[in-house]
C-alpha atoms as a PDB file:
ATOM      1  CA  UNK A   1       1.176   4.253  10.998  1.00  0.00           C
ATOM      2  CA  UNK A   2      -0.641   7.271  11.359  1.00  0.00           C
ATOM      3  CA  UNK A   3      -2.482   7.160   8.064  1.00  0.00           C
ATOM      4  CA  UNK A   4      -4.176   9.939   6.661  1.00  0.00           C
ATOM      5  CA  UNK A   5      -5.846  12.955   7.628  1.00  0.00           C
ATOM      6  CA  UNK A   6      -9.115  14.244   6.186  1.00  0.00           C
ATOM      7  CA  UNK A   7     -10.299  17.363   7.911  1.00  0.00           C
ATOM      8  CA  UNK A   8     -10.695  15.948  11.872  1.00  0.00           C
ATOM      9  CA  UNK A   9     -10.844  12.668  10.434  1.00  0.00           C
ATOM     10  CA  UNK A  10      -7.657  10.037  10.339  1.00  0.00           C
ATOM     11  CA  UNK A  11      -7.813   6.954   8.073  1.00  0.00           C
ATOM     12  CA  UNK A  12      -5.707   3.914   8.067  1.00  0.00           C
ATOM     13  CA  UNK A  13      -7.575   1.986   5.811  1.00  0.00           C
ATOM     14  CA  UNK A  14     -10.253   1.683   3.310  1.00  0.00           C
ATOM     15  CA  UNK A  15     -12.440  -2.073   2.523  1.00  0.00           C
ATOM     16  CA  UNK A  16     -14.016  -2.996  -0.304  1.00  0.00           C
ATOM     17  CA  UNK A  17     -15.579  -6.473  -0.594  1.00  0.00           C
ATOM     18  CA  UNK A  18     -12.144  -8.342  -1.146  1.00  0.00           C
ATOM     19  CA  UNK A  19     -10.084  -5.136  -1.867  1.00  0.00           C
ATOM     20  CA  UNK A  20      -7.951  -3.221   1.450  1.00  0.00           C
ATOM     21  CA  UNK A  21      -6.517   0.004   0.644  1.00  0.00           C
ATOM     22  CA  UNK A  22      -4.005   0.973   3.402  1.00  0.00           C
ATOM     23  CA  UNK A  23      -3.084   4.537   3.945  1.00  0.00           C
ATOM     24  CA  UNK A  24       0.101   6.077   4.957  1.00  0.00           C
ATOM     25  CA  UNK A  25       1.560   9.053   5.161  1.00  0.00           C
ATOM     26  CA  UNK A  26       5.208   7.974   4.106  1.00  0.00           C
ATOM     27  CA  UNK A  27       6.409   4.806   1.936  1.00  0.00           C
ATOM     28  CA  UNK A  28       8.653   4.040   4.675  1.00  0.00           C
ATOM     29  CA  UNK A  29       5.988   3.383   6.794  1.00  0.00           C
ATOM     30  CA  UNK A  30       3.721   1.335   4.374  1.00  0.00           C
ATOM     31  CA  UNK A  31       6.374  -1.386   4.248  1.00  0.00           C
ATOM     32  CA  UNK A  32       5.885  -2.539   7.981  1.00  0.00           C
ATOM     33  CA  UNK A  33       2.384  -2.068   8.245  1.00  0.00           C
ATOM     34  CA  UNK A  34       1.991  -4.291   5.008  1.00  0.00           C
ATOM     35  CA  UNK A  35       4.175  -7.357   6.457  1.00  0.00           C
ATOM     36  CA  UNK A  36       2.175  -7.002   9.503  1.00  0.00           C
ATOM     37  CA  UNK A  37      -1.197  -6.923   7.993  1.00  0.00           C
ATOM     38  CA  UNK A  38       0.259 -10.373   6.095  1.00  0.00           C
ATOM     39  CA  UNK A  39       0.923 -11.616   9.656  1.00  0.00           C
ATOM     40  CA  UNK A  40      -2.276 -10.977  11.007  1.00  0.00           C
ATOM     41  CA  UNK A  41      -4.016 -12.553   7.684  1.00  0.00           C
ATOM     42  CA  UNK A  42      -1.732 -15.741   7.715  1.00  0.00           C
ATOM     43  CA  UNK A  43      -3.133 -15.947  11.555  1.00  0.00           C
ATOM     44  CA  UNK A  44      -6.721 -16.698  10.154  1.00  0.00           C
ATOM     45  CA  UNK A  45      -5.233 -18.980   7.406  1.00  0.00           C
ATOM     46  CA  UNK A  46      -5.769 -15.725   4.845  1.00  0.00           C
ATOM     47  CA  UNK A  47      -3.003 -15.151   1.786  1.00  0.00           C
ATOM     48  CA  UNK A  48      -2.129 -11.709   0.318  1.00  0.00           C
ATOM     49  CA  UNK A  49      -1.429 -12.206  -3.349  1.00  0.00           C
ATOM     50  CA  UNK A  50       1.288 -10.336  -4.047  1.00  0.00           C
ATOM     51  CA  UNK A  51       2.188 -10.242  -7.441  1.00  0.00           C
ATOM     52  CA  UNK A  52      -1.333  -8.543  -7.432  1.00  0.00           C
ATOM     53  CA  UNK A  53      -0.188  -5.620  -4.579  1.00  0.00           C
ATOM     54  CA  UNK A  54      -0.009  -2.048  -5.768  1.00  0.00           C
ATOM     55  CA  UNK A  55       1.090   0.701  -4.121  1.00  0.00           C
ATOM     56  CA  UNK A  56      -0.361   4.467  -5.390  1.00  0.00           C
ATOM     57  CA  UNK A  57       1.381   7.513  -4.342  1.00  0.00           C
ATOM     58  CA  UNK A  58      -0.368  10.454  -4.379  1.00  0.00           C
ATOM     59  CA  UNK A  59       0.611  13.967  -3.612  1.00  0.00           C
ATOM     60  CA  UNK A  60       3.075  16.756  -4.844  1.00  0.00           C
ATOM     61  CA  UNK A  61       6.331  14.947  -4.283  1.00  0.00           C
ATOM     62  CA  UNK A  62       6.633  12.189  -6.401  1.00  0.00           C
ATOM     63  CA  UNK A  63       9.019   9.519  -5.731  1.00  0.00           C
ATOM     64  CA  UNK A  64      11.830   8.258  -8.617  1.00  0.00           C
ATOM     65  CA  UNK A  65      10.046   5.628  -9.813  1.00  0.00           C
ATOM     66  CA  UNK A  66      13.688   4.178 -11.601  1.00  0.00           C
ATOM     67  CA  UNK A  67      15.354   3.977  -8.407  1.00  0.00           C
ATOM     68  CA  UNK A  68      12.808   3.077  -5.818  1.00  0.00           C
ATOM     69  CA  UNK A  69      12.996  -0.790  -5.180  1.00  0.00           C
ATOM     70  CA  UNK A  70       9.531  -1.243  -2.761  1.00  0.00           C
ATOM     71  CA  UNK A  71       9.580  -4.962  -1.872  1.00  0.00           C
ATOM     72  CA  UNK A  72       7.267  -6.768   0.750  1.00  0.00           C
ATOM     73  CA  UNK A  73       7.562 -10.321   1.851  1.00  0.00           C
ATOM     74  CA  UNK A  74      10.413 -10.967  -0.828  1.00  0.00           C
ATOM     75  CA  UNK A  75       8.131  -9.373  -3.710  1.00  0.00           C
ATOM     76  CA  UNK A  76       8.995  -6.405  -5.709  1.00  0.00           C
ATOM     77  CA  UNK A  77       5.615  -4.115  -5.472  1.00  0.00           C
ATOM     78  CA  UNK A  78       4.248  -2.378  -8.544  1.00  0.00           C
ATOM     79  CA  UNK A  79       4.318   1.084  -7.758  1.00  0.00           C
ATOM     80  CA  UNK A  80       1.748   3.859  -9.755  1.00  0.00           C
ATOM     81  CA  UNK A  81       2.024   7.274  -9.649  1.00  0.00           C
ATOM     82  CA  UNK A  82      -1.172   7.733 -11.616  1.00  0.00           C
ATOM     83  CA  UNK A  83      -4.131   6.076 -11.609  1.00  0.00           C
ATOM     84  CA  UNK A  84      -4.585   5.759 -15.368  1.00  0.00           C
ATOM     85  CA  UNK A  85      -1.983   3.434 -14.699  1.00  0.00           C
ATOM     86  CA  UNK A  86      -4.066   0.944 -14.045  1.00  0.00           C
ATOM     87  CA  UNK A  87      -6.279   1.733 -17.757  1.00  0.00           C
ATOM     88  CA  UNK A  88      -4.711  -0.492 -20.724  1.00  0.00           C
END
């Protein structure tokens, strides 16, 4: 995963106390890097709850949110294409 490129900076992820935002240029690369980063947790006896999981896509091309079926570790992952998504 290459993540994401700000100016002559690259990113792969972002951590907030609890919170770990991963970054990736394509969803077909998010999947992979997300059961490994489960891997790697499970190593030091740590759980990713994911019914809790979200995956934002930003950026001009917008996938079809109808069709796209983004599933990690046998969990269907809520996917938001805006992040007043997340505002009830």
């Amino acid at each position: 995963m290459n993540g994401v490129v700000f100016g002559q900076d690259a990113y792969t992820d972002l951590d907030f106390a609890d919170d770990i935002f991963l970054l990736a240029e394509l969803l077909s690369l998010l999947i992979p890097v997300l059961e490994a980063f489960a891997e790697e947790a499970a190593a030091i006896r740590l759980e990713v709850n994911w019914d809790q999981t979200k995956v934002q896509v930003l950026g001009t091309q917008q996938p079809d949110t109808e069709t796209l079926d983004l599933q990690c570790m046998g969990t269907r992952l809520q996917l938001l294409t805006n992040l007043f998504t997340l505002v009830h």
